[in-house]
Protein backbone atom coordinates (compact mmCIF):
# COMPACT_ATOMS: atom_id res chain seq x y z
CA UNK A 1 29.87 -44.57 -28.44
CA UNK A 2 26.80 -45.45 -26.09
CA UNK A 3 28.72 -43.61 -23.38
CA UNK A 4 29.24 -40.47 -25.29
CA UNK A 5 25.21 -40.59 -26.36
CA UNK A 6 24.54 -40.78 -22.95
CA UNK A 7 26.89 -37.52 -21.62
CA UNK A 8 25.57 -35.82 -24.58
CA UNK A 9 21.53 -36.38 -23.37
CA UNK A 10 22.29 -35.96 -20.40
CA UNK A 11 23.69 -32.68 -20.54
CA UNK A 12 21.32 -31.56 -22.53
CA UNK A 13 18.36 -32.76 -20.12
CA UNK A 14 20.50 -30.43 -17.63
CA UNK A 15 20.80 -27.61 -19.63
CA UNK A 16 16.88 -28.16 -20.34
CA UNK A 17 15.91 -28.06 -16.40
CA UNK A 18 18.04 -24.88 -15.78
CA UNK A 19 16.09 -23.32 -18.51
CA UNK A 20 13.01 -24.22 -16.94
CA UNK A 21 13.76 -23.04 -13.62
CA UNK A 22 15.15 -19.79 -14.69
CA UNK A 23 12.02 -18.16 -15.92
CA UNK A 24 9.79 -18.62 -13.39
CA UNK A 25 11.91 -17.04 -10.45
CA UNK A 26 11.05 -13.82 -13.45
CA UNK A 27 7.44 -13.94 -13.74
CA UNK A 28 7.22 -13.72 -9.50
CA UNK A 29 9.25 -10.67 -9.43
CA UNK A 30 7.17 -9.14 -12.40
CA UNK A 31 3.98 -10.01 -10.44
CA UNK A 32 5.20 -8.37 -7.74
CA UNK A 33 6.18 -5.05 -8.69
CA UNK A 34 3.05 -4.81 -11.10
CA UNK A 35 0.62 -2.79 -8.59
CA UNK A 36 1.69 0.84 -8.60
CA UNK A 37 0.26 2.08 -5.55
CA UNK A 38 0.07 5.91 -7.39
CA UNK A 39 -2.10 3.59 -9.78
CA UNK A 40 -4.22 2.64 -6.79
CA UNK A 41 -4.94 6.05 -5.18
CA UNK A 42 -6.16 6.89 -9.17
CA UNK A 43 -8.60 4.31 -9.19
CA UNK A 44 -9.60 5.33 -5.52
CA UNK A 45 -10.17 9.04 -6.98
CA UNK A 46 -11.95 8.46 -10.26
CA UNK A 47 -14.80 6.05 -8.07
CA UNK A 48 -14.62 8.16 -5.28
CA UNK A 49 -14.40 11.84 -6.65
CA UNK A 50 -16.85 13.70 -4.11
CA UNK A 51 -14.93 11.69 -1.18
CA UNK A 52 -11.78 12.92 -2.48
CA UNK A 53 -11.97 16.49 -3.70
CA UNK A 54 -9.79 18.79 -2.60
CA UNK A 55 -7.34 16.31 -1.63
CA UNK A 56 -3.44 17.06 -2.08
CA UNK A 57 -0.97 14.36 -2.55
CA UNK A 58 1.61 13.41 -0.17
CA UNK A 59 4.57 14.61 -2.17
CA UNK A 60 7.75 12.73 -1.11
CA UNK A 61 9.12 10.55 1.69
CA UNK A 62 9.93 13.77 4.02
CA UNK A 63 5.94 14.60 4.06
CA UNK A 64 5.23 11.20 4.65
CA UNK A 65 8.04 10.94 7.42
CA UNK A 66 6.59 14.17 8.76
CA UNK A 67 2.64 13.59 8.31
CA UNK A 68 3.17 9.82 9.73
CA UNK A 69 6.16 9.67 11.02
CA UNK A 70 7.25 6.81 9.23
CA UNK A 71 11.03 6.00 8.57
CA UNK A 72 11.77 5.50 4.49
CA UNK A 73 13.98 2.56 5.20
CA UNK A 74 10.96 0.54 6.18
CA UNK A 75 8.97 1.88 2.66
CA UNK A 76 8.92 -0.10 -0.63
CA UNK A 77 6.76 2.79 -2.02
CA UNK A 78 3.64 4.86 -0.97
CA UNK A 79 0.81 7.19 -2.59
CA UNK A 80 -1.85 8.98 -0.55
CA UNK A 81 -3.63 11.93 -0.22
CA UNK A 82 -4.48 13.79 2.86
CA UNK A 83 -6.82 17.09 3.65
CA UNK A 84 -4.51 19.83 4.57
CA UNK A 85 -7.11 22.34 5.11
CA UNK A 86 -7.88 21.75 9.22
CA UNK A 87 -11.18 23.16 9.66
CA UNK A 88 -12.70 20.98 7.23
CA UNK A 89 -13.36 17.24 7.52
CA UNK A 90 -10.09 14.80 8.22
CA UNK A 91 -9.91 13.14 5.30
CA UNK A 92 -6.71 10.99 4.27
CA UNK A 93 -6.09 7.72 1.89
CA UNK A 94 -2.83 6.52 2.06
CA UNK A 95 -1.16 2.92 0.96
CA UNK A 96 2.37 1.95 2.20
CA UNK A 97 4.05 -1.19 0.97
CA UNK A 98 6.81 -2.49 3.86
CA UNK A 99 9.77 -3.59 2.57
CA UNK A 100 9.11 -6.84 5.16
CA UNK A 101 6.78 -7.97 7.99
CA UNK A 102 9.29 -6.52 10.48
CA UNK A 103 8.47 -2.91 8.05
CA UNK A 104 5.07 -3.60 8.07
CA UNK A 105 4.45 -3.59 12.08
CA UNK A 106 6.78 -0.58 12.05
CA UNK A 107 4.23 1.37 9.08
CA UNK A 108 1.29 -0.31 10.82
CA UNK A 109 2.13 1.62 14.06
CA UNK A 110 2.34 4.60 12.58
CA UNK A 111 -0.57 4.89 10.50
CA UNK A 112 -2.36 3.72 13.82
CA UNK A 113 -0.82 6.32 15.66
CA UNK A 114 -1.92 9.14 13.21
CA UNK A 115 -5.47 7.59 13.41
CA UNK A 116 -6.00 8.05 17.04
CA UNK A 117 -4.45 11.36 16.52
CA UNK A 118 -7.27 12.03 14.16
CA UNK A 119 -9.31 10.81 16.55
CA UNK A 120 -8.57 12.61 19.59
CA UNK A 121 -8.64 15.81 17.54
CA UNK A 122 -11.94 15.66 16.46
CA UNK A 123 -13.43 14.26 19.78
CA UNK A 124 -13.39 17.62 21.22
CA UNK A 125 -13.64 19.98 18.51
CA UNK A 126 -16.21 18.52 15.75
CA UNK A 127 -18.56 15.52 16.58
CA UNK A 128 -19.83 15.19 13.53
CA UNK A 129 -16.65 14.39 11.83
CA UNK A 130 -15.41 12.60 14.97
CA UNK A 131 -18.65 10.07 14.23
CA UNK A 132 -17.42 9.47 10.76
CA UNK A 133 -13.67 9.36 11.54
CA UNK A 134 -14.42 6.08 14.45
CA UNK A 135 -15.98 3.84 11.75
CA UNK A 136 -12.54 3.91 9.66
CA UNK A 137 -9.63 1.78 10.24
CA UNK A 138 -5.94 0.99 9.66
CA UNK A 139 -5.98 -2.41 7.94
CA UNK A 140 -2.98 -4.33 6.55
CA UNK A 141 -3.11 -7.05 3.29
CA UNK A 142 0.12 -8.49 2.51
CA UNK A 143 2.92 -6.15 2.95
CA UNK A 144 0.66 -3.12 2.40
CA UNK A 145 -0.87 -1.05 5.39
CA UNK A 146 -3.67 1.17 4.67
CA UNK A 147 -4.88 3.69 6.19
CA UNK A 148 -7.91 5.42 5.35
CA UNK A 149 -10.37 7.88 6.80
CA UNK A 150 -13.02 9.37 5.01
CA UNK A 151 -16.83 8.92 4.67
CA UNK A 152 -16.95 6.16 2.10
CA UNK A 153 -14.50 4.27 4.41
CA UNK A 154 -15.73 0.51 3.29
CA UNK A 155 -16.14 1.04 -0.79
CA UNK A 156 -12.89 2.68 -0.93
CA UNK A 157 -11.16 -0.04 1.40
CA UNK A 158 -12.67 -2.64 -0.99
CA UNK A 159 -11.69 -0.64 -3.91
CA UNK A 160 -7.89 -0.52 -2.93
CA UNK A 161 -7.72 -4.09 -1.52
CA UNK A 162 -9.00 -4.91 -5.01
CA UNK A 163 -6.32 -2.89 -6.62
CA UNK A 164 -3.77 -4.86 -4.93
CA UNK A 165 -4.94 -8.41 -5.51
């Protein structure tokens, strides 16, 4: 009888710890997918309206291939909006999450490589905006790289970074 009390408790103790174990592993992935970057690029707009006026969304993973160059196997997701209208400022927000670190250096590149772009660009042709344009950055927080150039470079930076705590 003592033997049979003791199978019974201890299966049950088993059962217990497998119940225990199983919902955490749930609450990680819902943490995870909680930040909607098209969420993020929201928030950026409503603090940032003047900044972002006029902006156009980048639609689908073709513009963003084209725009950036960026292959979709190494995206999770994106948002951004960019300034299609050349003989104004360069102005462009955009958040890519990598699918892994290995994505991330890939996206990273990119995004850098579009920002000297910018860059070089408006060296030569307007001053003003190149001035503006060399105080903003490509930056990277977790798997997210972030590229942003526009005149409220640091507020919007913190902004987003906040948005993806």
């Amino acid at each position: 009888m003592k033997k049979l009390i003791a199978a019974a408790l201890a299966a049950l103790m088993m059962v217990a710890a497998f119940a225990g174990c199983g919902g955490s592993d749930d609450k990680k992935d819902d943490a995870k997918e909680s930040v909607k970057l098209a969420d993020v690029i929201s928030e950026v707009n409503d603090e940032f309206s003047d900044a972002t006026k006029g902006l156009s969304a980048i639609a689908d993973e073709a513009e963003l291939k084209k725009v950036y160059s960026i292959d979709e196997a190494d995206v999770a997701q994106f948002a951004g909006e960019i300034n299609k209208d050349a003989s104004t400022a360069p102005v462009e927000i955009v958040v890519v999450e990598a699918k892994d670190s290995a994505s991330l250096k890939n996206v990273k590149t990119k995004l850098e490589n579009r920002f000297n772009s910018i860059l070089s660009q408006y060296s030569s042709y307007s001053p003003e905006e190149y001035e503006m344009a060399k105080d903003c950055a490509v930056t990277t927080t977790g798997n997210f790289a972030v590229l942003i150039v526009a005149e409220d470079y640091d507020d919007i930076l913190k902004t987003i970074n906040d948005e993806l705590k």
